[in-house]
Structure formats: C-alpha cells, structure tokens
C-alpha atoms as a PDB file:
ATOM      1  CA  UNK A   1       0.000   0.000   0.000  1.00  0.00           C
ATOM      2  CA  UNK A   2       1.358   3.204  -1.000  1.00  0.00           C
ATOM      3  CA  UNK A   3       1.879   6.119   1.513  1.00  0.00           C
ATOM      4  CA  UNK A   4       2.893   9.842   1.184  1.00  0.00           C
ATOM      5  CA  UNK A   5       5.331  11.119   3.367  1.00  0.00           C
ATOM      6  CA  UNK A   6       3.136  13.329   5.331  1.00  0.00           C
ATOM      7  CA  UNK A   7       0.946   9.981   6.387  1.00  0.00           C
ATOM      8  CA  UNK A   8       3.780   8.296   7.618  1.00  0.00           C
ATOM      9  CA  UNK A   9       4.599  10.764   9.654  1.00  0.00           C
ATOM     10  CA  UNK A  10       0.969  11.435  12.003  1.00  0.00           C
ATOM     11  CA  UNK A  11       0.669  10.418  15.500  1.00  0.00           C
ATOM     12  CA  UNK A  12      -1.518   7.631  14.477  1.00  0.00           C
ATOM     13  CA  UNK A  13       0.830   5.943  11.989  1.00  0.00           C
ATOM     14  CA  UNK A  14       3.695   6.064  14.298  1.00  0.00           C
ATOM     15  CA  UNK A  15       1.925   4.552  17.122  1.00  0.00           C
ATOM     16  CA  UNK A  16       0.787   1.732  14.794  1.00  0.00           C
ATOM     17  CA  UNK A  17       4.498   1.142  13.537  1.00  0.00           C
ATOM     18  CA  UNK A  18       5.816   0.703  17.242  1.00  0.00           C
ATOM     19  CA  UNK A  19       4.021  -2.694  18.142  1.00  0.00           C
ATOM     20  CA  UNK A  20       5.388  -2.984  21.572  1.00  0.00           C
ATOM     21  CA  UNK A  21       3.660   0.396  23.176  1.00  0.00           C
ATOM     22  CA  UNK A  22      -0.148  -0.798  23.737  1.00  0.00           C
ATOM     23  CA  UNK A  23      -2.891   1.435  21.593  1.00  0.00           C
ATOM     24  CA  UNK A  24      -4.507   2.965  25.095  1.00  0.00           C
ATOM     25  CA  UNK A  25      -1.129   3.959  26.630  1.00  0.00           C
ATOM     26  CA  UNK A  26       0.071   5.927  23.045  1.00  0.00           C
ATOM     27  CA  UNK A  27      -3.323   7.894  23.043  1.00  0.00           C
ATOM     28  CA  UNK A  28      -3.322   8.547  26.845  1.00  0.00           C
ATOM     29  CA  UNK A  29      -1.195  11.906  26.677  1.00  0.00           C
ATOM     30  CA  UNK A  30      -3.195  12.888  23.487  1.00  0.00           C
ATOM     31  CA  UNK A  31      -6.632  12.193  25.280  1.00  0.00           C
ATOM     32  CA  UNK A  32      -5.906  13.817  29.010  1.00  0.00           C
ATOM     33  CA  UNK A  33      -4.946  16.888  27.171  1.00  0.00           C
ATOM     34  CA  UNK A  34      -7.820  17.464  25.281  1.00  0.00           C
ATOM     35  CA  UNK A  35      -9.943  16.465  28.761  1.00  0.00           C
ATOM     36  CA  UNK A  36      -7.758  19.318  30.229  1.00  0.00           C
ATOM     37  CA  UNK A  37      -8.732  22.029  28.145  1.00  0.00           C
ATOM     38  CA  UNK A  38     -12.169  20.939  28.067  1.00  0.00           C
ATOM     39  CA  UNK A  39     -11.536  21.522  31.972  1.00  0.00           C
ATOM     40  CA  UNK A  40     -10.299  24.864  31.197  1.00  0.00           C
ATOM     41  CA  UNK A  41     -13.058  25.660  28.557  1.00  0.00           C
ATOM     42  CA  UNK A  42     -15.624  24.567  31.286  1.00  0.00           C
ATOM     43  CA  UNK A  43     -14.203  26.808  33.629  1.00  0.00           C
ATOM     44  CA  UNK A  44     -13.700  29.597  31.877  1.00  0.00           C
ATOM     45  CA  UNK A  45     -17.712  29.422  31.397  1.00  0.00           C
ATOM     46  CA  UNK A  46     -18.287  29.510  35.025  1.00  0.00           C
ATOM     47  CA  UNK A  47     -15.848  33.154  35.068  1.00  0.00           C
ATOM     48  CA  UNK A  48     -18.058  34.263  31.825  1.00  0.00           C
ATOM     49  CA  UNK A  49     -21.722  33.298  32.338  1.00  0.00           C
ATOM     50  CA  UNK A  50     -23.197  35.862  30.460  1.00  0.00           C
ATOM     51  CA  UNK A  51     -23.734  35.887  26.885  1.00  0.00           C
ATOM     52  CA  UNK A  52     -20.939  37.363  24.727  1.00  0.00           C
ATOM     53  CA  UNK A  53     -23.161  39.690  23.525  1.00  0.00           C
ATOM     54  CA  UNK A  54     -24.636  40.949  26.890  1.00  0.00           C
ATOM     55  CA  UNK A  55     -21.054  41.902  27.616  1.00  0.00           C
ATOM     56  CA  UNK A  56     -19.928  45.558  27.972  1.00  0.00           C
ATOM     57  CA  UNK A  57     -17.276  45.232  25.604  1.00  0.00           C
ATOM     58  CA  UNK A  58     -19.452  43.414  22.957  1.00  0.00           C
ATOM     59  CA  UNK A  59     -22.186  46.397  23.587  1.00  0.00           C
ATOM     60  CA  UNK A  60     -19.698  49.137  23.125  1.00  0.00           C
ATOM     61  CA  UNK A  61     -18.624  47.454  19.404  1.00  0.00           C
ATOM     62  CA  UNK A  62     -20.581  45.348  18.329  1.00  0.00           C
ATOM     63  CA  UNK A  63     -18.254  44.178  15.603  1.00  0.00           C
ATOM     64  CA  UNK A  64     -16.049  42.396  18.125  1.00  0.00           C
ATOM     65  CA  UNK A  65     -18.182  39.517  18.973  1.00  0.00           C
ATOM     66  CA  UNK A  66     -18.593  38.806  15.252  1.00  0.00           C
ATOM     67  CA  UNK A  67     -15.131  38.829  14.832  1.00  0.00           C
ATOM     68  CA  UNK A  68     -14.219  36.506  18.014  1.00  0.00           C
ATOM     69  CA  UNK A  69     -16.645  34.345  16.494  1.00  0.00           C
ATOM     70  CA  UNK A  70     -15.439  33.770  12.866  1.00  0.00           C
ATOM     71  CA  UNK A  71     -11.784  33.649  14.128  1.00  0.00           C
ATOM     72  CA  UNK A  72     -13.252  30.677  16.652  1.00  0.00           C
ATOM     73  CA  UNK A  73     -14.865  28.997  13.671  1.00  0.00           C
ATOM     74  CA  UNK A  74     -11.998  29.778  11.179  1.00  0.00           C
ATOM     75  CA  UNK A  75      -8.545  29.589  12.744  1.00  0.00           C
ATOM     76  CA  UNK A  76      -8.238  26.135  13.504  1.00  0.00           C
ATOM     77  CA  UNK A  77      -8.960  24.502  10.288  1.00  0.00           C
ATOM     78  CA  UNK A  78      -6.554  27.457   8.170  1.00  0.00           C
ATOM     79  CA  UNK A  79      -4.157  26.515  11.158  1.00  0.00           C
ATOM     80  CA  UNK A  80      -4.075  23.054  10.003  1.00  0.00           C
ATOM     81  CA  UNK A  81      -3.923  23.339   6.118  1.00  0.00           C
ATOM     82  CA  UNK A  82      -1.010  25.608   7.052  1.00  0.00           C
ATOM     83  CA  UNK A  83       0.407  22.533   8.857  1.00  0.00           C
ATOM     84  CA  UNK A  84      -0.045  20.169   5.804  1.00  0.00           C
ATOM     85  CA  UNK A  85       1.071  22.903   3.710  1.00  0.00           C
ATOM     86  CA  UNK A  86       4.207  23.021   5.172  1.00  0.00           C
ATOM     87  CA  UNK A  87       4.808  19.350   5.473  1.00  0.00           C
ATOM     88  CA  UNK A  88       4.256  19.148   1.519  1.00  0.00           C
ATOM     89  CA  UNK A  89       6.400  22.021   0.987  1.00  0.00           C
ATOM     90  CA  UNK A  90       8.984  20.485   3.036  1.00  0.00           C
ATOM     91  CA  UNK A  91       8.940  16.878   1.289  1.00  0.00           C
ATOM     92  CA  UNK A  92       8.321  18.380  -1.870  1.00  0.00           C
ATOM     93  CA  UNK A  93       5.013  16.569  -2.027  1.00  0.00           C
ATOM     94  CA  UNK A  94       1.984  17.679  -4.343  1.00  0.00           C
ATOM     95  CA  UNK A  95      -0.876  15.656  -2.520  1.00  0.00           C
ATOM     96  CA  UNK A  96       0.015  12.368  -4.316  1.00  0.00           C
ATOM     97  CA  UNK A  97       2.135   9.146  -3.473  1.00  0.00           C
ATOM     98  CA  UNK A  98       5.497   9.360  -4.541  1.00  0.00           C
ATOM     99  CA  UNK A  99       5.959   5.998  -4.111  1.00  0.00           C
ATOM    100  CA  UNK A 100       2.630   4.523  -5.942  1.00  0.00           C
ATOM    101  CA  UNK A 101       4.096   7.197  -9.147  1.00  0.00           C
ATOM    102  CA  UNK A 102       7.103   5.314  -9.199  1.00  0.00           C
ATOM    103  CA  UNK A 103       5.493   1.512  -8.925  1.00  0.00           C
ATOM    104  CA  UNK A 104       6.611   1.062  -5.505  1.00  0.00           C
ATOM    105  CA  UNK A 105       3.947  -0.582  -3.176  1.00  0.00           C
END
C-alpha cells in the first residue's frame, strides 16, 4: 500500500508502527490533554456566564463579537492546512504518493 510522506509521519501511523507500546497507553497523553482544556473551557464558562453579547465590551462594538466568532470557527482549520502545507512544501510533495508514481507498493 502506498503512503505519502506526510501519512507516515501522524501520531496515528507512528503509534501503529511501534508494536510494543499498547494502543490505550500511546493515546493517553493525546486524550488527558484534550480532557484538560475541556476543563479549562468549562471553567472559563463559570468566570463568563453571560452571553458574549450581553457583555460591555461586545455592547460598546458590536463588531467584536462577530469577529471573536469567525476567528473561533476559522482559525483552527486554516491553522491546520497551514500545517499540511508546510509538510508538503517540506517533502516536496503535491498531494500524491510518490511511491505509488514510481510503482513502488
């Protein structure tokens, strides 16, 4: 099965290629953090129970809280095709498999 260099390298596919760490234990770290800043998230809330746009700052520009929103919405996925961007750039990779190209399975 072919592969492109930016596959091989995700958390996933390096878990699966050590056999001797157990599935669970690999994901642990991966898992507690994103319970953690749910935590946070959660508690934040409870210092913010109002709605954003009962807030003084929101009522003195209202343009803010539209703007905090689409940067909530929109910043992590550009984040992450700036990630794979830069791991194609860096292998020299134009979204196919190198390998499968070259008859290499």
């Amino acid at each position: 099965m072919c592969q492109s260099t930016i596959l091989t390298e995700s958390p996933a596919a390096i878990v699966l290629a050590h056999h001797n760490t157990p599935l669970w234990r690999a994901l642990l770290g991966p898992w507690l953090l994103a319970l953690a800043l749910s935590a946070a998230l959660v508690a934040a809330g409870q210092h913010w129970p109002s709605p954003l746009l009962q807030q003084a700052w929101a009522q003195a520009n209202p343009g803010l809280p539209a703007l905090l929103a689409l940067l909530l919405v929109l910043l992590p996925p550009a984040l992450m095709a700036a990630l794979l961007l830069a791991r194609m750039r860096r292998h020299h990779d134009r979204g196919e498999s190198i390998d499968c190209a070259h008859g290499e399975r």
